[in-house]
PDB file of N, CA and C in Angstrom:
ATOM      1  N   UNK A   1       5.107  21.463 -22.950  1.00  0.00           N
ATOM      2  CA  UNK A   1       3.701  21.159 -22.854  1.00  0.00           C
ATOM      3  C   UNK A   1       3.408  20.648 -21.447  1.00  0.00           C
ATOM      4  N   UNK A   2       2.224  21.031 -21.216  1.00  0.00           N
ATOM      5  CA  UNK A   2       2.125  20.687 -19.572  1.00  0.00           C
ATOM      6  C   UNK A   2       1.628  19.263 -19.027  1.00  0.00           C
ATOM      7  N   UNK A   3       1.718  18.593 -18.640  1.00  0.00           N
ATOM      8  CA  UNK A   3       1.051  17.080 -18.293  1.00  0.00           C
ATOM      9  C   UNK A   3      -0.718  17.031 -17.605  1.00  0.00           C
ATOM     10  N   UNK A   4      -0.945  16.338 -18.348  1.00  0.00           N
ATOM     11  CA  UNK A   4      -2.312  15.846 -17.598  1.00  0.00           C
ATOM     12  C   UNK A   4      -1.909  15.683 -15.856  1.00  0.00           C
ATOM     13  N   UNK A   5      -2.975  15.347 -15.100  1.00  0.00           N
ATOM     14  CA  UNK A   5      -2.870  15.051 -13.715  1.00  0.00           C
ATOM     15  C   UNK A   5      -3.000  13.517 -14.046  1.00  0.00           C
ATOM     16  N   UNK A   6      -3.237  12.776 -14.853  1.00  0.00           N
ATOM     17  CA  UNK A   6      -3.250  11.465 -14.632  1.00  0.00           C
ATOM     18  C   UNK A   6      -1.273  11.066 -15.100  1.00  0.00           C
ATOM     19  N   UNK A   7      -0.878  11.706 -16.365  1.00  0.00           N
ATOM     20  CA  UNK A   7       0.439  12.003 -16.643  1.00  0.00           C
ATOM     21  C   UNK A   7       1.335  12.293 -15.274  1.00  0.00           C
ATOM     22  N   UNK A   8       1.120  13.324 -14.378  1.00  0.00           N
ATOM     23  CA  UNK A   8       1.704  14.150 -13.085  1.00  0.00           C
ATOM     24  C   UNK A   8       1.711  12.483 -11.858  1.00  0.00           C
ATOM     25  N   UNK A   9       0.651  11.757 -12.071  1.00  0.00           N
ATOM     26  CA  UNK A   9       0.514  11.112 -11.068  1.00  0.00           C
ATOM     27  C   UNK A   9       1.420   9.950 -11.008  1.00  0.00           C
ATOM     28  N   UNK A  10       1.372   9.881 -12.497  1.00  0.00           N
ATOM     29  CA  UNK A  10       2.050   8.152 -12.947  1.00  0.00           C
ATOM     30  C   UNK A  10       3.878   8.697 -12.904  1.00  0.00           C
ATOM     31  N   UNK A  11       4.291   9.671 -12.867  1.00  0.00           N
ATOM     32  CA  UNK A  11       5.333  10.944 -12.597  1.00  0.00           C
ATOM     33  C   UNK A  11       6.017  10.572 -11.715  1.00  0.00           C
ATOM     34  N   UNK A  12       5.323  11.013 -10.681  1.00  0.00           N
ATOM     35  CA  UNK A  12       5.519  10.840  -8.901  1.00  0.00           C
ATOM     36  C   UNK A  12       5.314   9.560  -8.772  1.00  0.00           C
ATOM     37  N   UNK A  13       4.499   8.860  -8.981  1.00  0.00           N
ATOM     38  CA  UNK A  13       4.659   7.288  -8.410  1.00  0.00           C
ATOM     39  C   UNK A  13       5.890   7.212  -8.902  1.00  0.00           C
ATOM     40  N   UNK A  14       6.332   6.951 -10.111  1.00  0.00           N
ATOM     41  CA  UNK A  14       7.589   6.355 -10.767  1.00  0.00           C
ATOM     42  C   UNK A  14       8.978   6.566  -9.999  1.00  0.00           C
ATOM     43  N   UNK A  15       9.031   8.483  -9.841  1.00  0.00           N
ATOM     44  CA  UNK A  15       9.755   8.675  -8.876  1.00  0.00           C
ATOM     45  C   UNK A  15      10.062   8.386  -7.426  1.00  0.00           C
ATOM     46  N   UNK A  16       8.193   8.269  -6.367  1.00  0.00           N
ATOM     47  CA  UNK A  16       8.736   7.477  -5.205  1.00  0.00           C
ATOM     48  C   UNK A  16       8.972   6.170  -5.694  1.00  0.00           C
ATOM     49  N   UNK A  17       8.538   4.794  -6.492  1.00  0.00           N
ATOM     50  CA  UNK A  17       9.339   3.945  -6.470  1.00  0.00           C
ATOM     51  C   UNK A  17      10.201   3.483  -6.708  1.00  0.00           C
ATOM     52  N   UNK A  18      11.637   4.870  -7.532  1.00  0.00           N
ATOM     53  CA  UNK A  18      12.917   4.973  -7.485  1.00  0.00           C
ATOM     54  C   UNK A  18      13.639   4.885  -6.386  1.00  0.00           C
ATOM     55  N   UNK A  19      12.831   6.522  -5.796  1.00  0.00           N
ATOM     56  CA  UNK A  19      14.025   6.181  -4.645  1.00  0.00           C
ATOM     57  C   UNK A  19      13.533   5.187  -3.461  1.00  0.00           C
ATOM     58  N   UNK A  20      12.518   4.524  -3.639  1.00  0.00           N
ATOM     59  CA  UNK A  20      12.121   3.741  -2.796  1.00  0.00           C
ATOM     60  C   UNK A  20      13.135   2.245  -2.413  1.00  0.00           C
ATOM     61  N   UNK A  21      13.545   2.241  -4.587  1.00  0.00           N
ATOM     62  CA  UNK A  21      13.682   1.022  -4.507  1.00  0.00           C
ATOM     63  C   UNK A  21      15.456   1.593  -3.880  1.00  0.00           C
ATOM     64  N   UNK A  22      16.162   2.407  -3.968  1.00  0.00           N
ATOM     65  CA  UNK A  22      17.726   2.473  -3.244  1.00  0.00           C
ATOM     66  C   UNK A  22      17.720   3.117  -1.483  1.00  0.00           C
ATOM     67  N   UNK A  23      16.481   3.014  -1.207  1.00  0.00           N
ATOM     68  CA  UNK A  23      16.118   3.382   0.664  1.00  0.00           C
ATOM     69  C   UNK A  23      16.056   1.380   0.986  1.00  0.00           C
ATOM     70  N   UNK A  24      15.496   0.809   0.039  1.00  0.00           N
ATOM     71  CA  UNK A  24      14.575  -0.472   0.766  1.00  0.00           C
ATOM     72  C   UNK A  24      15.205  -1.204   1.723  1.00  0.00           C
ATOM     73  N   UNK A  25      16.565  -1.466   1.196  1.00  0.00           N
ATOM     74  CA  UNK A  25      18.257  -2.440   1.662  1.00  0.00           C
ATOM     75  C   UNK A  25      17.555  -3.847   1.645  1.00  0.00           C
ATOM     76  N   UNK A  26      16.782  -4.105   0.694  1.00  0.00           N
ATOM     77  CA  UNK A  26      16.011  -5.533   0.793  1.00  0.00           C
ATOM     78  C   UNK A  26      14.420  -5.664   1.329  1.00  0.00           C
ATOM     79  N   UNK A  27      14.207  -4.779   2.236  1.00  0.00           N
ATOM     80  CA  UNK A  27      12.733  -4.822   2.654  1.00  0.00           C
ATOM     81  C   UNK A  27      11.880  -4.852   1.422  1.00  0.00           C
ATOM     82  N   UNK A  28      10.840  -5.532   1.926  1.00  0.00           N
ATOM     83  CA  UNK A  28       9.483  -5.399   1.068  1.00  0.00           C
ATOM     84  C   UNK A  28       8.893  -4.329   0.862  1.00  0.00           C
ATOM     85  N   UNK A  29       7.920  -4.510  -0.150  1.00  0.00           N
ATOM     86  CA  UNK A  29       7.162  -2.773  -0.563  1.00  0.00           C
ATOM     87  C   UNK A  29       5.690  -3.348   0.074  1.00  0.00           C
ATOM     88  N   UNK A  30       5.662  -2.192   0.967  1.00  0.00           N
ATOM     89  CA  UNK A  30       3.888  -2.457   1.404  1.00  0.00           C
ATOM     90  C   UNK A  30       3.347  -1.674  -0.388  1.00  0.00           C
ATOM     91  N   UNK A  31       2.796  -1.583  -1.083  1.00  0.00           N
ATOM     92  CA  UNK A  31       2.144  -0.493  -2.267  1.00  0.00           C
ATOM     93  C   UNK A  31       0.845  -0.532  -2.227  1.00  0.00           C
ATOM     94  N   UNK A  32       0.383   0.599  -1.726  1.00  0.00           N
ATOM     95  CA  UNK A  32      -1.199   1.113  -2.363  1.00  0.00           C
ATOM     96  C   UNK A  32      -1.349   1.668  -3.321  1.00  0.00           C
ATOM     97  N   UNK A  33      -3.001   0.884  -3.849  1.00  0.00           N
ATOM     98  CA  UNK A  33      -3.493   1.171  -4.760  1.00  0.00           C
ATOM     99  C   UNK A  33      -5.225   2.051  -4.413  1.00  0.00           C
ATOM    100  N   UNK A  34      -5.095   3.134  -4.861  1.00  0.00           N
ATOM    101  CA  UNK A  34      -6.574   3.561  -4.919  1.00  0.00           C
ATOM    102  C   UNK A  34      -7.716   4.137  -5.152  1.00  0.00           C
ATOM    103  N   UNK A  35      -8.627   3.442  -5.801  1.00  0.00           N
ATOM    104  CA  UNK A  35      -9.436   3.575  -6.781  1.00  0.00           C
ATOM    105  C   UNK A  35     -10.709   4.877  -6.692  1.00  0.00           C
ATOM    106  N   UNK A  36     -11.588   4.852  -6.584  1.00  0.00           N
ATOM    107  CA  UNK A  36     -12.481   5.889  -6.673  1.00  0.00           C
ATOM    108  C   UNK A  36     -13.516   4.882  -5.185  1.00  0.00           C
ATOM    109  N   UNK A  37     -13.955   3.976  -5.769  1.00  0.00           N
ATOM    110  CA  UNK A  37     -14.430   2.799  -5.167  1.00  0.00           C
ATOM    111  C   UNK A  37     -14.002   1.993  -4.017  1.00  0.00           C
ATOM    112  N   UNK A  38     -12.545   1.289  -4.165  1.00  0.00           N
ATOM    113  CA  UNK A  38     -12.252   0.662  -3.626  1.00  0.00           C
ATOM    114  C   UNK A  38     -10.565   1.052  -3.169  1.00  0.00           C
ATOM    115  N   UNK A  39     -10.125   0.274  -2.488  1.00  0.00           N
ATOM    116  CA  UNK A  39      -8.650   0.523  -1.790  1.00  0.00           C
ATOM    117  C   UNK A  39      -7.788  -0.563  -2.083  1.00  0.00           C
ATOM    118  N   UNK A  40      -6.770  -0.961  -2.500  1.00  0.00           N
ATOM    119  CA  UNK A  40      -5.948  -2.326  -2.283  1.00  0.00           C
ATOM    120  C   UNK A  40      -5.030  -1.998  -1.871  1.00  0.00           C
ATOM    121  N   UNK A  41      -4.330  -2.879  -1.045  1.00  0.00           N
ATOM    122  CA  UNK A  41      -2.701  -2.825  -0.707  1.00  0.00           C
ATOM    123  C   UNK A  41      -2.175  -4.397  -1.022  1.00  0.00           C
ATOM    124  N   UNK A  42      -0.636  -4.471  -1.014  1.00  0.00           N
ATOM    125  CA  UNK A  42       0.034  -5.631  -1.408  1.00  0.00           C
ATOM    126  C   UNK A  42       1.623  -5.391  -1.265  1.00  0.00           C
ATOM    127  N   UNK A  43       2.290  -6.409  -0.456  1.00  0.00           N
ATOM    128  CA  UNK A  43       3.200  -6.540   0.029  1.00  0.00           C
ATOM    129  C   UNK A  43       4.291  -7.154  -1.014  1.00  0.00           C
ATOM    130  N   UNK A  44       5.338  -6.314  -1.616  1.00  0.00           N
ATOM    131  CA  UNK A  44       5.903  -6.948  -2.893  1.00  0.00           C
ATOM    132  C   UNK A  44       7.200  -7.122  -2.760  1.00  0.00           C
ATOM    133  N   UNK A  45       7.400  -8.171  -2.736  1.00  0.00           N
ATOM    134  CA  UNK A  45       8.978  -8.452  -2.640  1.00  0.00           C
ATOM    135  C   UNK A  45       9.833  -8.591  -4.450  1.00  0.00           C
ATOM    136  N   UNK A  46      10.179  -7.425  -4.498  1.00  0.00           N
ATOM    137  CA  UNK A  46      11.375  -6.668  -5.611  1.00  0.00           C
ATOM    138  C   UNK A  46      12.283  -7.660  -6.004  1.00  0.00           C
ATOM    139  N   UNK A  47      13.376  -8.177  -4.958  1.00  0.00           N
ATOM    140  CA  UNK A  47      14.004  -8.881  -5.828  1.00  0.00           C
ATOM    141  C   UNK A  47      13.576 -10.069  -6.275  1.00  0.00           C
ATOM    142  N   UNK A  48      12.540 -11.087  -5.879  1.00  0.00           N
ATOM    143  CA  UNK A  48      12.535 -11.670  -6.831  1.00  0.00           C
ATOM    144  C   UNK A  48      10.967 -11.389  -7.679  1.00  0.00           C
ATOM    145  N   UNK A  49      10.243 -10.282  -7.316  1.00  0.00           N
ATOM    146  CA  UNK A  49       9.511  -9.915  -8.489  1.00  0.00           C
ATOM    147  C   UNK A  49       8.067 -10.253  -7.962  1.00  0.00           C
ATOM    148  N   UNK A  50       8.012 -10.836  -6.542  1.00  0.00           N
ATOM    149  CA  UNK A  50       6.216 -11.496  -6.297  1.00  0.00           C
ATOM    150  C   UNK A  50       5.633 -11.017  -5.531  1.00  0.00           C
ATOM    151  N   UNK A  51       4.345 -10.991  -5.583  1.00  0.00           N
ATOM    152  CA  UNK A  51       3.524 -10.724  -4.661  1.00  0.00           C
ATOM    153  C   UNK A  51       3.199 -11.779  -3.398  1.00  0.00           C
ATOM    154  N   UNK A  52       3.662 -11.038  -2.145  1.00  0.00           N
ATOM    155  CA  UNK A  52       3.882 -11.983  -1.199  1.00  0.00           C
ATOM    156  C   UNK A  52       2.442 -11.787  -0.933  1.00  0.00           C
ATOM    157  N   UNK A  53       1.975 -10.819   0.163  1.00  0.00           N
ATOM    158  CA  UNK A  53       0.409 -11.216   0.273  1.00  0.00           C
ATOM    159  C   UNK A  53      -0.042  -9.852  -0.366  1.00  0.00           C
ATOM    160  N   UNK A  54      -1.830  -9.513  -0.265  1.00  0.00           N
ATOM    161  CA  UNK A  54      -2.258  -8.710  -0.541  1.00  0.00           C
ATOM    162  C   UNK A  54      -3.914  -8.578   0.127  1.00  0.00           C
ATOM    163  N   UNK A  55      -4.553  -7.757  -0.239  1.00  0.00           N
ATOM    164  CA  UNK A  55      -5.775  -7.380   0.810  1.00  0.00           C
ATOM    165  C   UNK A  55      -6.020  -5.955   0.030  1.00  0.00           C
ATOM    166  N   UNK A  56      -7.801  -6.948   0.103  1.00  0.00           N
ATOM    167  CA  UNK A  56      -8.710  -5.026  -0.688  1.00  0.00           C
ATOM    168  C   UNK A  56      -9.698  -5.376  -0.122  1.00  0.00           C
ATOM    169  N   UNK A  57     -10.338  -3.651  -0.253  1.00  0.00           N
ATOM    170  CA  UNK A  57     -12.126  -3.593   0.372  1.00  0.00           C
ATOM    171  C   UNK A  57     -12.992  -4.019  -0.198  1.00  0.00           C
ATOM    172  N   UNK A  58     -11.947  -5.564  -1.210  1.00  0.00           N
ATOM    173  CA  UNK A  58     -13.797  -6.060  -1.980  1.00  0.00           C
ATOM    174  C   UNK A  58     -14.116  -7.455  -0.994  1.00  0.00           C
ATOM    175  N   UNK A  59     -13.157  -8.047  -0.807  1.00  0.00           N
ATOM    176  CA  UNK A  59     -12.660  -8.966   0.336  1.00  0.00           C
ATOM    177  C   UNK A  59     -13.920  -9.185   1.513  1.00  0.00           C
ATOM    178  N   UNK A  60     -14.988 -10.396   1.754  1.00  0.00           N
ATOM    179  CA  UNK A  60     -15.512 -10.270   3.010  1.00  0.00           C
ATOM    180  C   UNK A  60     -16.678 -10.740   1.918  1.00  0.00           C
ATOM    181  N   UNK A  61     -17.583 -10.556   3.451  1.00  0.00           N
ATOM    182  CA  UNK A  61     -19.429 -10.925   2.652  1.00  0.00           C
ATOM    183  C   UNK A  61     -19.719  -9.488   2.290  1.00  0.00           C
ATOM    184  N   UNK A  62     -19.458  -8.580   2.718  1.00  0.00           N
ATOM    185  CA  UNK A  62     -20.005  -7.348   2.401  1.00  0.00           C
ATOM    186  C   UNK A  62     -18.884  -6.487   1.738  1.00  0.00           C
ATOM    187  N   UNK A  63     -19.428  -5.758   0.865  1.00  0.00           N
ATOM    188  CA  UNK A  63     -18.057  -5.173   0.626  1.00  0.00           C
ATOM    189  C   UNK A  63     -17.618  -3.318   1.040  1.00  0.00           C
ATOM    190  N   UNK A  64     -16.843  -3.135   1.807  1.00  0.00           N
ATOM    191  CA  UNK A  64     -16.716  -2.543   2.558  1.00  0.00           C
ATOM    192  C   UNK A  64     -16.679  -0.773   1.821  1.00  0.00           C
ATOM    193  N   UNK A  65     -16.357  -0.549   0.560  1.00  0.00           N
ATOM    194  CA  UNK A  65     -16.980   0.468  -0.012  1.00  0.00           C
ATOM    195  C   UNK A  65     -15.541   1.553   0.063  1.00  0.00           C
ATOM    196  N   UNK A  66     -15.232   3.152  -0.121  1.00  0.00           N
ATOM    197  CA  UNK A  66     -13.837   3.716  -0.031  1.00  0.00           C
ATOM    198  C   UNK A  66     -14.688   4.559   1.051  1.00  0.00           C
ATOM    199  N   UNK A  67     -13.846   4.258   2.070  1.00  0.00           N
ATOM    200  CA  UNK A  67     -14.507   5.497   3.314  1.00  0.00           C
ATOM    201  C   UNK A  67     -12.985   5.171   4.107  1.00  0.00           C
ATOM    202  N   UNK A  68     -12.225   6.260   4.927  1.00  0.00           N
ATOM    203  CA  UNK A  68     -11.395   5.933   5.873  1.00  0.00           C
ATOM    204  C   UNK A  68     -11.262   3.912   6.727  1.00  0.00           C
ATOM    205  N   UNK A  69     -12.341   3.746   7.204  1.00  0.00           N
ATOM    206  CA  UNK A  69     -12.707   2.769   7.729  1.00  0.00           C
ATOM    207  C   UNK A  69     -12.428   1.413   7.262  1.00  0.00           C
ATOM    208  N   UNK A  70     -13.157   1.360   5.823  1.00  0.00           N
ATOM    209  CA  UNK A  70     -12.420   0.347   4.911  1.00  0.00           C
ATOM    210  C   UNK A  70     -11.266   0.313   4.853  1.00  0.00           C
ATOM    211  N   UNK A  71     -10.286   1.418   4.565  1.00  0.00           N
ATOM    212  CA  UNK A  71      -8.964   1.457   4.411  1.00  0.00           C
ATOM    213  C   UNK A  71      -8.132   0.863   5.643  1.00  0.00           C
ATOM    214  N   UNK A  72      -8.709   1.571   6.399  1.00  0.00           N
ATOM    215  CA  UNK A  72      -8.004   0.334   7.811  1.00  0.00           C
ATOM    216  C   UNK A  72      -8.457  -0.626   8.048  1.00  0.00           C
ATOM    217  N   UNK A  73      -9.193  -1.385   7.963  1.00  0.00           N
ATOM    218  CA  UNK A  73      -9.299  -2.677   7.674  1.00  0.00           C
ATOM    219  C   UNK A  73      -8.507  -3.080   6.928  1.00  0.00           C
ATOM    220  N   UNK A  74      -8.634  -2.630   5.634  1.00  0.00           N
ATOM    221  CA  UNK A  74      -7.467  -3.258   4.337  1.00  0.00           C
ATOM    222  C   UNK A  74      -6.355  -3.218   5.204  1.00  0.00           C
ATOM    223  N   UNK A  75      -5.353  -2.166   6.300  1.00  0.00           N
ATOM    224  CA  UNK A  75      -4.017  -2.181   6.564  1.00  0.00           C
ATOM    225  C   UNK A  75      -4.429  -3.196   7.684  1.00  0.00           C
ATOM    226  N   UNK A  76      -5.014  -3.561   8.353  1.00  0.00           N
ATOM    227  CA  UNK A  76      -5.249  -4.562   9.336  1.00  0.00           C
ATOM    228  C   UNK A  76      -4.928  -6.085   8.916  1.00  0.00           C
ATOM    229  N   UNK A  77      -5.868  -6.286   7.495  1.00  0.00           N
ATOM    230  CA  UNK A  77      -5.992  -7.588   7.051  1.00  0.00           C
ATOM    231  C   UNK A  77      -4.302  -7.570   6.458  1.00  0.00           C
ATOM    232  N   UNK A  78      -3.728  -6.539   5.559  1.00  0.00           N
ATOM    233  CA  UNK A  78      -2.793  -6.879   5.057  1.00  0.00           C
ATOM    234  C   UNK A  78      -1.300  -7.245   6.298  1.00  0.00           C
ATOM    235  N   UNK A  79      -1.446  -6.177   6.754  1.00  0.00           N
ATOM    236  CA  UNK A  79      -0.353  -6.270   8.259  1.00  0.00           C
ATOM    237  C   UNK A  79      -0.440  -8.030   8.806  1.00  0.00           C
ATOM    238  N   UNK A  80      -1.674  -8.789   9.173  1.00  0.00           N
ATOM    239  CA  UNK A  80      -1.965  -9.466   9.756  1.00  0.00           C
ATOM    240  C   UNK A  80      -1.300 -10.952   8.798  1.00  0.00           C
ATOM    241  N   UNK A  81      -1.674 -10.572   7.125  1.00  0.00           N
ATOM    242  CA  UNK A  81      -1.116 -11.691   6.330  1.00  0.00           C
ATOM    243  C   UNK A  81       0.231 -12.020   5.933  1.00  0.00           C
ATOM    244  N   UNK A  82       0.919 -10.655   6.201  1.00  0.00           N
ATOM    245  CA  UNK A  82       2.542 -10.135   6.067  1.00  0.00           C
ATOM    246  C   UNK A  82       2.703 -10.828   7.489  1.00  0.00           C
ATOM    247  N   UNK A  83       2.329 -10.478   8.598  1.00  0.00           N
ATOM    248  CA  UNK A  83       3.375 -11.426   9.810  1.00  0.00           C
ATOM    249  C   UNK A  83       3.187 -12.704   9.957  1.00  0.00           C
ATOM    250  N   UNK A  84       1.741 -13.403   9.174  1.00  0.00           N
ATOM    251  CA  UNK A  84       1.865 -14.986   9.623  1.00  0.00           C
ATOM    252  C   UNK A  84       2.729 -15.416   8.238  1.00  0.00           C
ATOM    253  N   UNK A  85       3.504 -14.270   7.370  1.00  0.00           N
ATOM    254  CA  UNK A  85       4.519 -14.929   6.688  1.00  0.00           C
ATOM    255  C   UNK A  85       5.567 -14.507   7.014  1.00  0.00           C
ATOM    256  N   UNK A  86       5.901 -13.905   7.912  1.00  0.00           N
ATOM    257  CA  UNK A  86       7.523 -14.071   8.760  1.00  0.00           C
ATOM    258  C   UNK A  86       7.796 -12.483   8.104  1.00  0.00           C
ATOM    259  N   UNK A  87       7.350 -11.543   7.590  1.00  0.00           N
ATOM    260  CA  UNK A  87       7.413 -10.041   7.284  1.00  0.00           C
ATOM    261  C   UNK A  87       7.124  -9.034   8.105  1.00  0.00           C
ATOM    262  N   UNK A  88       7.964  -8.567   8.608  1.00  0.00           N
ATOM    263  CA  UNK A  88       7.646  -7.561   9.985  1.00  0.00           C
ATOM    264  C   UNK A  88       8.377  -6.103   9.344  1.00  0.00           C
ATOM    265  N   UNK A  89       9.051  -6.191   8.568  1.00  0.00           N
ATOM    266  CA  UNK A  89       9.756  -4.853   8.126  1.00  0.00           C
ATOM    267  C   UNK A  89       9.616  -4.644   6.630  1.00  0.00           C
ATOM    268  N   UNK A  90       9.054  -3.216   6.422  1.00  0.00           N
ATOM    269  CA  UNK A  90       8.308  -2.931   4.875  1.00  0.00           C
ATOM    270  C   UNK A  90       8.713  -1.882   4.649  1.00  0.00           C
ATOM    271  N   UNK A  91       8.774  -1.268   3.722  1.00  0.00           N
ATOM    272  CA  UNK A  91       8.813  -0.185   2.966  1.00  0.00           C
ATOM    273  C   UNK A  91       7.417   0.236   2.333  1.00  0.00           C
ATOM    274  N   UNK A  92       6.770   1.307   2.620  1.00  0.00           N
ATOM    275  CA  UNK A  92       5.781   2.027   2.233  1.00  0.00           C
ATOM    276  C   UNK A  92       5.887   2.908   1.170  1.00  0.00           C
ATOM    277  N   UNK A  93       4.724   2.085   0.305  1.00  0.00           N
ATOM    278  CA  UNK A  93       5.205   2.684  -1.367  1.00  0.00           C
ATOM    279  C   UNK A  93       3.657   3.591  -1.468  1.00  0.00           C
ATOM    280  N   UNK A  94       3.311   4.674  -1.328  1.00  0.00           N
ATOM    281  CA  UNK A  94       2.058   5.063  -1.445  1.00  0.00           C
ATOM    282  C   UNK A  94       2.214   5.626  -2.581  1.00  0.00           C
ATOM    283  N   UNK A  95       2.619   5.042  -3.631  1.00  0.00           N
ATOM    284  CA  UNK A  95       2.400   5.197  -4.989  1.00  0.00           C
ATOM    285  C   UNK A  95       1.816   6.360  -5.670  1.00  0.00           C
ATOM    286  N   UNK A  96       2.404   7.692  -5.168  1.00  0.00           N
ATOM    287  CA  UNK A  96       2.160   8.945  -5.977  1.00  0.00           C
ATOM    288  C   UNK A  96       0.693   9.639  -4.859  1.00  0.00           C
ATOM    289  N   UNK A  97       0.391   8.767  -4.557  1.00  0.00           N
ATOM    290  CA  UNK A  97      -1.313   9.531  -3.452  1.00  0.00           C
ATOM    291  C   UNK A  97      -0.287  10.219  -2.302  1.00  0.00           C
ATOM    292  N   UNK A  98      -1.101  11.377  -1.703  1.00  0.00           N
ATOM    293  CA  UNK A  98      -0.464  12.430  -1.087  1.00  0.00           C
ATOM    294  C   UNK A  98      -0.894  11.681   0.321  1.00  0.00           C
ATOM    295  N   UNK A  99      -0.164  11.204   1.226  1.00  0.00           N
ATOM    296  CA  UNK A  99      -0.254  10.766   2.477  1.00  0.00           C
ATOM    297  C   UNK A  99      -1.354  11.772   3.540  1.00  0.00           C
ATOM    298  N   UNK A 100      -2.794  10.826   2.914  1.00  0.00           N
ATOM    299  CA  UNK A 100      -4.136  11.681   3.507  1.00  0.00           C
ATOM    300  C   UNK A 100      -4.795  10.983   3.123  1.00  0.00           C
ATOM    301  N   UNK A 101      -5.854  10.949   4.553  1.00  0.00           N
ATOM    302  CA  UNK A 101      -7.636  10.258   4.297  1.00  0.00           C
ATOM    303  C   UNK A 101      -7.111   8.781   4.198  1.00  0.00           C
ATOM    304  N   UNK A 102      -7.727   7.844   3.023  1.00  0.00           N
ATOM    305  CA  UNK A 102      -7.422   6.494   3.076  1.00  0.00           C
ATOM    306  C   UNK A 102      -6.033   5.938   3.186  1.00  0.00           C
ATOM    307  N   UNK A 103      -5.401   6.615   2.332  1.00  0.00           N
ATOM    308  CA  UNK A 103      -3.708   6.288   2.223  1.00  0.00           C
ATOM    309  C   UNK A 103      -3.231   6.276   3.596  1.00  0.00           C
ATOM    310  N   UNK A 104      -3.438   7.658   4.301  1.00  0.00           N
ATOM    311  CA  UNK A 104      -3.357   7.711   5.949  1.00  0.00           C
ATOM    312  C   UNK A 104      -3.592   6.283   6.571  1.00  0.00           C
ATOM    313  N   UNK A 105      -4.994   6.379   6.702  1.00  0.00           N
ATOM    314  CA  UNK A 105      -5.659   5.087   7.807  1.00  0.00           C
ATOM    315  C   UNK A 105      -5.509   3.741   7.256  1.00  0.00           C
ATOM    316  N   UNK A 106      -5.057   3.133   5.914  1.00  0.00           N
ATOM    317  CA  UNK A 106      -4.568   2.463   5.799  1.00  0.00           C
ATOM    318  C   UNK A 106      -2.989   2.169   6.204  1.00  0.00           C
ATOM    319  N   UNK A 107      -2.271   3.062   6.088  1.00  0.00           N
ATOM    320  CA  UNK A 107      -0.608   2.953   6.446  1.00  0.00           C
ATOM    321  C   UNK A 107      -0.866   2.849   8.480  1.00  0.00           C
ATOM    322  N   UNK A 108      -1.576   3.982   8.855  1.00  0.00           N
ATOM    323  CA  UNK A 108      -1.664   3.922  10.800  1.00  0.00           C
ATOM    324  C   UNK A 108      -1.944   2.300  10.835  1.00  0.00           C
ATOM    325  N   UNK A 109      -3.173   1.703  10.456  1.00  0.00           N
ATOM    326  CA  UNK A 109      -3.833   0.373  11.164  1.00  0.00           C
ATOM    327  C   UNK A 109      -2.718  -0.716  10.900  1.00  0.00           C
ATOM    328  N   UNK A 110      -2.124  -0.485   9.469  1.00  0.00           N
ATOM    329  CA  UNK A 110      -1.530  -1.523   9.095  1.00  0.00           C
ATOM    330  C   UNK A 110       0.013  -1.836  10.472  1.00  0.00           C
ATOM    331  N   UNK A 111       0.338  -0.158  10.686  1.00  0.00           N
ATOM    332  CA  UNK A 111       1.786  -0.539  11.956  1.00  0.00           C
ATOM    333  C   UNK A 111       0.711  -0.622  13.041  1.00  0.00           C
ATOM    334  N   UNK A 112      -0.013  -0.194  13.710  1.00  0.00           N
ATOM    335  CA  UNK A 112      -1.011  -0.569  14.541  1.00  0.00           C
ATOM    336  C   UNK A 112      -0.856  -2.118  14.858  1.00  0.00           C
ATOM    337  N   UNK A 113      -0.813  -3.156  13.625  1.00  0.00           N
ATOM    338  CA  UNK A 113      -1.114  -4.145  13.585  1.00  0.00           C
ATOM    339  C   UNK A 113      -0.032  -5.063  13.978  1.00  0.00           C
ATOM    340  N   UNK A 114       1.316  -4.245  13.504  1.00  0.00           N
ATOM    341  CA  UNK A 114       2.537  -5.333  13.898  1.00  0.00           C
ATOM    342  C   UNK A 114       3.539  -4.974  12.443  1.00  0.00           C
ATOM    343  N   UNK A 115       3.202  -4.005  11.339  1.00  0.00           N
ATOM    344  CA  UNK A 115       4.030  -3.839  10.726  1.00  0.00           C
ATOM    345  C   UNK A 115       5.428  -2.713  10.558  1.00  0.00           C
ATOM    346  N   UNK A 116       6.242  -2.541  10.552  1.00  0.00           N
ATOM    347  CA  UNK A 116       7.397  -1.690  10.649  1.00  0.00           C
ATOM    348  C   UNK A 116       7.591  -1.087   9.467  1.00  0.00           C
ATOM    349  N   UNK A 117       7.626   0.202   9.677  1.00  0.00           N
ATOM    350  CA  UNK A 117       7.940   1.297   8.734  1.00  0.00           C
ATOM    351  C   UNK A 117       7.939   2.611   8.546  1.00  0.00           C
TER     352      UNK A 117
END
């Protein structure tokens, strides 16, 4: 029987964060999330299970909406909260989304910013 695309998606995420998690050698997971609306990212440290920082386009007085633009911001703000906690080296988990448009300009701004990966 053939899978839904929401089935196909949750698929591929599962699989990149397999082999994600035996590439990492300890690094953190940058992981995006993204919505129709909005964008999140969040910096997750695996072994012991937490969310170190995180950053979305609802964040601010205005809220910045899903357009390229927002998304780099989100990798700006998140990059920026990962190095004033001593995190300079990540692993990029783009969680099943095909590396394009927001996923893109969020992952560029975020090494732009000071993050490694």
């Amino acid at each position: 029987m053939a899978l839904s695309p929401r089935q196909q998606l949750a698929r591929r995420a599962q699989r990149n964060r397999t082999r994600l998690k035996s590439l990492s050698n300890g690094r953190p997971r940058l992981s995006v999330f993204r919505s129709d609306k909005n964008i999140y990212a969040q910096v997750i440290d695996d072994a012991s299970g937490v969310t170190v920082v995180a950053a979305s386009s609802l964040e601010g007085d205005k809220k910045q909406g899903s357009n390229a633009a927002a998304a780099s911001e989100v990798g700006k703000l998140v990059a920026q909260r990962a190095l004033e906690k001593g995190i300079k080296d990540v692993v990029f988990d783009r969680g099943g989304y095909i590396y394009h448009g927001r996923v893109k300009a969020l992952a560029e701004a975020a090494r732009e910013a000071g993050l490694n990966f």
